[in-house]
N, C-alpha and C. Protein backbone atom coordinates (compact mmCIF):
# COMPACT_ATOMS: atom_id res chain seq x y z
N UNK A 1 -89.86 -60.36 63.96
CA UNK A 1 -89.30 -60.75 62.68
C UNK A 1 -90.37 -61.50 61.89
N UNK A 2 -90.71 -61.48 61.12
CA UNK A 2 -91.71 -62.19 59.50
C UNK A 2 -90.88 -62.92 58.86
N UNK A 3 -91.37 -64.10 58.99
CA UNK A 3 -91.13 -64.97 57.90
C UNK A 3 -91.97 -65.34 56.11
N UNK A 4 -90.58 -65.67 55.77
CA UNK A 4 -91.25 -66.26 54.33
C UNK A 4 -91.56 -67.41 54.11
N UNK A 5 -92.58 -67.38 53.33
CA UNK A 5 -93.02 -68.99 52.78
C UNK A 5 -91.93 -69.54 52.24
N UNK A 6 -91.42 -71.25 53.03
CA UNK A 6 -90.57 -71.44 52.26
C UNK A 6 -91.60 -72.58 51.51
N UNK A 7 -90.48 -73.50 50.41
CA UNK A 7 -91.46 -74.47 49.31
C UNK A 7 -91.00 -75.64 50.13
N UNK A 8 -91.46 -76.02 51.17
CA UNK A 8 -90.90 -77.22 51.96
C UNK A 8 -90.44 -78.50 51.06
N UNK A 9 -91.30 -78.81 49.55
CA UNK A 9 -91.15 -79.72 48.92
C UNK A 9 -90.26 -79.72 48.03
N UNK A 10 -89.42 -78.83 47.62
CA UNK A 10 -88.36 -78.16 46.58
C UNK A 10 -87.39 -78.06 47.58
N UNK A 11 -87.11 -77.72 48.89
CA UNK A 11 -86.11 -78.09 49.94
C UNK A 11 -85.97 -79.24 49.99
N UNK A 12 -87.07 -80.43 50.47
CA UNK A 12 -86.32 -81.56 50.94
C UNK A 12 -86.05 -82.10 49.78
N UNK A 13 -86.42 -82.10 48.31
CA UNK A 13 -85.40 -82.30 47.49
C UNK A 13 -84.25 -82.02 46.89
N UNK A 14 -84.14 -80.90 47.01
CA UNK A 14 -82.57 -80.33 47.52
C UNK A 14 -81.68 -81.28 48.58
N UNK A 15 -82.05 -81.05 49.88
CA UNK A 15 -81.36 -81.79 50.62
C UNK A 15 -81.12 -83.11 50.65
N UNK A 16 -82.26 -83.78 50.40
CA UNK A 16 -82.30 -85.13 49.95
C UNK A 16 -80.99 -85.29 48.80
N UNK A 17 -81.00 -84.90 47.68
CA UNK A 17 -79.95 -84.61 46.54
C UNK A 17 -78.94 -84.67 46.89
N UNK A 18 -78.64 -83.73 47.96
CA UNK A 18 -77.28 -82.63 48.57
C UNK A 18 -76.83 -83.99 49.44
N UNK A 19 -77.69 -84.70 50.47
CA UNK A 19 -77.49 -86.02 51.26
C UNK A 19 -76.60 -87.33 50.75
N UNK A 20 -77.33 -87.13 49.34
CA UNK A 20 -76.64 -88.97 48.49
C UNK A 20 -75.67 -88.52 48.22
N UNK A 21 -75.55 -87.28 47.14
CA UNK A 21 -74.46 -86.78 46.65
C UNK A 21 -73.04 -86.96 47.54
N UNK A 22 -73.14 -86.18 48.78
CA UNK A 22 -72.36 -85.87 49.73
C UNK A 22 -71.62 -87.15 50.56
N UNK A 23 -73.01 -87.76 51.16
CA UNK A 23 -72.56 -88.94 52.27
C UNK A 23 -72.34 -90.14 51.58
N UNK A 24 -71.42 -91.18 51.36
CA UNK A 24 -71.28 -92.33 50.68
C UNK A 24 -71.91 -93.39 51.27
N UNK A 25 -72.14 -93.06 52.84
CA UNK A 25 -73.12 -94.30 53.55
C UNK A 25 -74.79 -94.32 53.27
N UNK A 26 -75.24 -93.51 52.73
CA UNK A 26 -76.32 -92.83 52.77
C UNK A 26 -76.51 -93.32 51.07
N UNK A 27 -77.89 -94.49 51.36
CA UNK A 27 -78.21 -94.97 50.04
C UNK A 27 -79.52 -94.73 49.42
N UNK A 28 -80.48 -94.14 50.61
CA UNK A 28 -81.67 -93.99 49.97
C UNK A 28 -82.02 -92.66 51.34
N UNK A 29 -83.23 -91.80 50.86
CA UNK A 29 -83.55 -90.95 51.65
C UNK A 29 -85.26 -90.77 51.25
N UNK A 30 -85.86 -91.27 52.47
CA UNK A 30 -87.26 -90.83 52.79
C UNK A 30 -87.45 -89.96 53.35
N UNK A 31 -87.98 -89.07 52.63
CA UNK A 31 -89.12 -87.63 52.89
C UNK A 31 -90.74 -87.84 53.27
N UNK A 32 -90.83 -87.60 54.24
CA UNK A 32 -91.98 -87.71 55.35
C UNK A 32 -92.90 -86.77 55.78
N UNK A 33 -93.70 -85.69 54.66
CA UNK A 33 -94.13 -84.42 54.64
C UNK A 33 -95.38 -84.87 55.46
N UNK A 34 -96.31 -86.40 55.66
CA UNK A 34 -97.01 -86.09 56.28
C UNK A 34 -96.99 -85.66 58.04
N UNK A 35 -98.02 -84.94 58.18
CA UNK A 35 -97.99 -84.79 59.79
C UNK A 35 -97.22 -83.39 60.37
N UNK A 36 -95.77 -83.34 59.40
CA UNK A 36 -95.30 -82.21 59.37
C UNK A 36 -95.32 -80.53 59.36
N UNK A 37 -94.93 -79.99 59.79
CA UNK A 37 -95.44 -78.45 60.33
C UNK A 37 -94.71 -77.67 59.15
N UNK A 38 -95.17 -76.30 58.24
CA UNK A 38 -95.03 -75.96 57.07
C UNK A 38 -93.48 -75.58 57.17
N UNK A 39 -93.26 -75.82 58.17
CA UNK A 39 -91.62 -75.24 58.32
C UNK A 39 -90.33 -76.34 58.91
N UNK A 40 -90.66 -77.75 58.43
CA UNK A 40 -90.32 -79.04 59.31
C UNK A 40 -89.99 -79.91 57.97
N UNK A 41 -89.46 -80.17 57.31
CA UNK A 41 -88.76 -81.52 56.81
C UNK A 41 -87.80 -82.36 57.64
N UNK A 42 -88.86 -83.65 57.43
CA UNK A 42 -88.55 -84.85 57.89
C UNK A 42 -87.53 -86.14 57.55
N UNK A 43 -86.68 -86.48 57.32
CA UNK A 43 -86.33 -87.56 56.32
C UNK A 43 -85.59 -88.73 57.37
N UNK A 44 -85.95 -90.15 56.70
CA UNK A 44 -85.38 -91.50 57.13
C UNK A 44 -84.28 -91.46 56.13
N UNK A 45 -83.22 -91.82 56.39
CA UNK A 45 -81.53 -91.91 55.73
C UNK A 45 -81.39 -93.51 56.19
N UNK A 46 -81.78 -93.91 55.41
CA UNK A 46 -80.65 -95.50 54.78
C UNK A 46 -79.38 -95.33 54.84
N UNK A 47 -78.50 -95.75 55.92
CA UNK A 47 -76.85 -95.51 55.57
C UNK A 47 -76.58 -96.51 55.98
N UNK A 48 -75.13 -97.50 55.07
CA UNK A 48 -74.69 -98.08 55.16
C UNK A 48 -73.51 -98.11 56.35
N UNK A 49 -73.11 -97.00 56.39
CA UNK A 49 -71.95 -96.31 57.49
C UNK A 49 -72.10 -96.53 58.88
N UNK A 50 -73.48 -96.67 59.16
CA UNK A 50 -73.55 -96.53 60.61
C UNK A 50 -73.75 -97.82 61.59
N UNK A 51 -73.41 -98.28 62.65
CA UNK A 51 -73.72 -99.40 63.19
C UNK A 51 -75.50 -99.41 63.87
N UNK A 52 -75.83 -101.14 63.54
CA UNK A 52 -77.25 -101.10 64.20
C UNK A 52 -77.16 -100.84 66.19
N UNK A 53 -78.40 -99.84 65.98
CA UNK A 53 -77.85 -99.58 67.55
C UNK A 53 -79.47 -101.14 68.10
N UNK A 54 -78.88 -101.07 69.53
CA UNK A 54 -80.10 -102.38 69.99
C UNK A 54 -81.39 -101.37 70.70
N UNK A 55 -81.16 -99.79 70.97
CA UNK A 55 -81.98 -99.26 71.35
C UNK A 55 -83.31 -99.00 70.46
N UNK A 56 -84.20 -99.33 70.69
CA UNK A 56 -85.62 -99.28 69.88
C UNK A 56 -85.95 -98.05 69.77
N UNK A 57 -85.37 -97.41 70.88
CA UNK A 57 -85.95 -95.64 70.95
C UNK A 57 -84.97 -94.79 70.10
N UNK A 58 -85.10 -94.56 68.61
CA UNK A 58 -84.39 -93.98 68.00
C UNK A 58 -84.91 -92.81 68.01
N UNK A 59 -84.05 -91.44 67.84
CA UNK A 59 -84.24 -90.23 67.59
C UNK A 59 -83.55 -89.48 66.73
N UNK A 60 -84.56 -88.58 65.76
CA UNK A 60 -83.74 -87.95 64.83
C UNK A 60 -82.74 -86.60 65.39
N UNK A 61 -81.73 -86.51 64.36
CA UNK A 61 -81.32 -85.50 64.84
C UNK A 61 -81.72 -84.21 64.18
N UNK A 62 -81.96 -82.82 64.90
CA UNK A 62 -82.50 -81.93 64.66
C UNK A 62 -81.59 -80.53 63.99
N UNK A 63 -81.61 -80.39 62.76
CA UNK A 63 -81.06 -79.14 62.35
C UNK A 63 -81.73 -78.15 62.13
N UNK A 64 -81.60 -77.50 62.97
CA UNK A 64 -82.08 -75.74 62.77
C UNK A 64 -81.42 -75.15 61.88
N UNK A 65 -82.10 -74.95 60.42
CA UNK A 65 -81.58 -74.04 59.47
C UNK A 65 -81.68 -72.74 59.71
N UNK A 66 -81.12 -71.62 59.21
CA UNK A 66 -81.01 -70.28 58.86
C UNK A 66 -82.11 -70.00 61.01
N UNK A 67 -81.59 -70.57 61.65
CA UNK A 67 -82.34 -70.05 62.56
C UNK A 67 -81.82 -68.28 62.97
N UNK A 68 -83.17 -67.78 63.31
CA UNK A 68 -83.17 -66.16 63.36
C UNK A 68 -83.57 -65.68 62.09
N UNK A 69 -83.99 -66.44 61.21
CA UNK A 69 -83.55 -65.33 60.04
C UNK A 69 -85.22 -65.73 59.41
N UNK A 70 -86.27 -64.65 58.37
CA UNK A 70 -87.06 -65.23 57.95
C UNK A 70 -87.15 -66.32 57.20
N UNK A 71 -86.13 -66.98 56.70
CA UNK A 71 -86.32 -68.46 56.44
C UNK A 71 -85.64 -69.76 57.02
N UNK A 72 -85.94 -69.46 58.39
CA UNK A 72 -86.05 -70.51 59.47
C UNK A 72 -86.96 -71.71 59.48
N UNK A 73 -86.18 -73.01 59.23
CA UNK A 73 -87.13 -73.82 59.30
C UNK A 73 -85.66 -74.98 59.94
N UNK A 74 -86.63 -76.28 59.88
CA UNK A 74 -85.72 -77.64 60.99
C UNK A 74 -85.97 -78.62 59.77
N UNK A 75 -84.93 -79.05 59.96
CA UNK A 75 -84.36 -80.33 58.83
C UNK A 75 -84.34 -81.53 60.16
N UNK A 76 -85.19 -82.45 60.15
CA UNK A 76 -85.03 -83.98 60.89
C UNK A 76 -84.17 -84.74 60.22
N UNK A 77 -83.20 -85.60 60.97
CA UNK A 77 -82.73 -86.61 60.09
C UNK A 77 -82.62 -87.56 60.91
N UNK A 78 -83.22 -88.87 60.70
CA UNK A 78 -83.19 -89.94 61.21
C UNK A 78 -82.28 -91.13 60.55
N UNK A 79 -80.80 -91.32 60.81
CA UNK A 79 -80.58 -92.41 59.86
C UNK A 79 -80.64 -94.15 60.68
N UNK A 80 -80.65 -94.72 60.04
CA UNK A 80 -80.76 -96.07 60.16
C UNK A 80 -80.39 -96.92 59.09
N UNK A 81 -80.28 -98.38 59.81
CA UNK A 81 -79.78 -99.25 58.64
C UNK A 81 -80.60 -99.90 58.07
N UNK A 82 -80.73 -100.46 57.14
CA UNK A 82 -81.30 -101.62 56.47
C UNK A 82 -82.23 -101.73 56.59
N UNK A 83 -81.26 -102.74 57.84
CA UNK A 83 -82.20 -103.93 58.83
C UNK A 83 -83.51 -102.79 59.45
N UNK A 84 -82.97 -101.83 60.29
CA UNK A 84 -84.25 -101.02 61.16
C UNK A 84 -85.26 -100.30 60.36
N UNK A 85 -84.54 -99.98 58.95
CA UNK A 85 -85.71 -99.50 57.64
C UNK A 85 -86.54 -100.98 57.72
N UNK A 86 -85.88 -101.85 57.52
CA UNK A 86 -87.12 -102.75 57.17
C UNK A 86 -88.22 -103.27 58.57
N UNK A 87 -87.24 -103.23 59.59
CA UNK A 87 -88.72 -103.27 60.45
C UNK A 87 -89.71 -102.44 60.85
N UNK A 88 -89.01 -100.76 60.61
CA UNK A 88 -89.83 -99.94 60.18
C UNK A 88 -90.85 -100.04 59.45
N UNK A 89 -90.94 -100.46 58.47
CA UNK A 89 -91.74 -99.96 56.76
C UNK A 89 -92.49 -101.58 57.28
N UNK A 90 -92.25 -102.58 58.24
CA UNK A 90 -92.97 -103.93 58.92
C UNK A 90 -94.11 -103.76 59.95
N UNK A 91 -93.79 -101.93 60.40
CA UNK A 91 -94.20 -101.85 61.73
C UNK A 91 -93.60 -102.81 63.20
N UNK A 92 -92.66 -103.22 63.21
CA UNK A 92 -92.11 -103.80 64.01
C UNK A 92 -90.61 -102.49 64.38
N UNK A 93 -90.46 -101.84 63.96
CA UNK A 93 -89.84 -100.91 65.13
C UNK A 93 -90.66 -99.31 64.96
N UNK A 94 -90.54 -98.82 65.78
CA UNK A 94 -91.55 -97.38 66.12
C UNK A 94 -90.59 -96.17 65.39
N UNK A 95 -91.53 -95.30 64.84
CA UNK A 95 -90.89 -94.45 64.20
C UNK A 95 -91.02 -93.18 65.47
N UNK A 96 -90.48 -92.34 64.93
CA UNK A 96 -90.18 -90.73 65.96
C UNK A 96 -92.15 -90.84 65.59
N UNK A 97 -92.47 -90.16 67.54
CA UNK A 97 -93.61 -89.76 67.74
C UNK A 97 -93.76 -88.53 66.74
N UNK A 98 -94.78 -89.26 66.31
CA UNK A 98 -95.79 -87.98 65.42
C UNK A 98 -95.44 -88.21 63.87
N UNK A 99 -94.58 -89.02 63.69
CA UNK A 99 -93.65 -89.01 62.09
C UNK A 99 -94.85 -90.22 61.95
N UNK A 100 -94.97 -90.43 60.41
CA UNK A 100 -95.98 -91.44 59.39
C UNK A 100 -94.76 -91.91 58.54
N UNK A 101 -95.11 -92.87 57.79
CA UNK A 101 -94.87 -93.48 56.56
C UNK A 101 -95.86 -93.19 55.13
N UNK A 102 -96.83 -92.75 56.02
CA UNK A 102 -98.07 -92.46 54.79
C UNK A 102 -97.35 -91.32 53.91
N UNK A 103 -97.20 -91.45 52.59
CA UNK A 103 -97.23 -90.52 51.82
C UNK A 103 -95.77 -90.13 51.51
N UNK A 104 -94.87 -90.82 51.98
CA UNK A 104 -93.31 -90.61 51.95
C UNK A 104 -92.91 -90.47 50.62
N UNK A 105 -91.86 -89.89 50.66
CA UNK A 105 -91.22 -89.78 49.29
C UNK A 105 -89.84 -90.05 49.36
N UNK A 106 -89.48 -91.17 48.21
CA UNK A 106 -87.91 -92.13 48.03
C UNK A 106 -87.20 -91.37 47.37
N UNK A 107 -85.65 -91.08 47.61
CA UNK A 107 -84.81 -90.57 46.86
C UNK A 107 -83.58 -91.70 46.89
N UNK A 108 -83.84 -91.66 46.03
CA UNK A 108 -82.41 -92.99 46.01
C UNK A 108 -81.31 -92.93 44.85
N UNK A 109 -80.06 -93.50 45.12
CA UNK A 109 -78.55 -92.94 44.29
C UNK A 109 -79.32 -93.31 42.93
């Protein structure tokens, strides 16, 4: 099967969009293209909704879009609160191996 080029950067603003719009806990959304594989959007989700967990080892969760099909690609979503955005963006809590902060992009309500 062949795939198509998708516009990775015109997706995660879509989804990003589709995210605030949709989720009411969900106040800001970082897009994380560096490091990323041409078929991989990344994003940190600010949600108000969710409780702080005490585990340091956070992991995003992984959506396989249109998998099988030529425009197969994985949507990351990592949400967190506040508090763990800000020790994030402090360097005091660890982001998903291989994910940056360099170069992120804010979507916010």
């Amino acid at each position: 099967m062949s795939t198509t080029q998708i516009d990775r950067d015109s997706l995660a603003r879509w989804y990003a969009t589709e995210h605030l719009n949709t989720d009411p806990g969900v106040q800001s959304v970082y897009y994380l293209p560096s490091g990323a594989g041409e078929r991989e959007i990344r994003f940190i989700e600010v949600n108000t909704l969710i409780g702080e967990q005490t585990d340091d080892a956070l992991e995003p969760i992984d959506f396989g879009i249109d998998i099988g099909t030529e425009n197969a690609h994985k949507l990351y979503v990592l949400d967190v609160t506040e508090s763990q955005w800000l020790r994030m963006r402090s360097g005091n809590l660890a982001l998903p191996l291989g994910w940056s902060l360099a170069g992120s992009i804010p979507y916010a309500r």
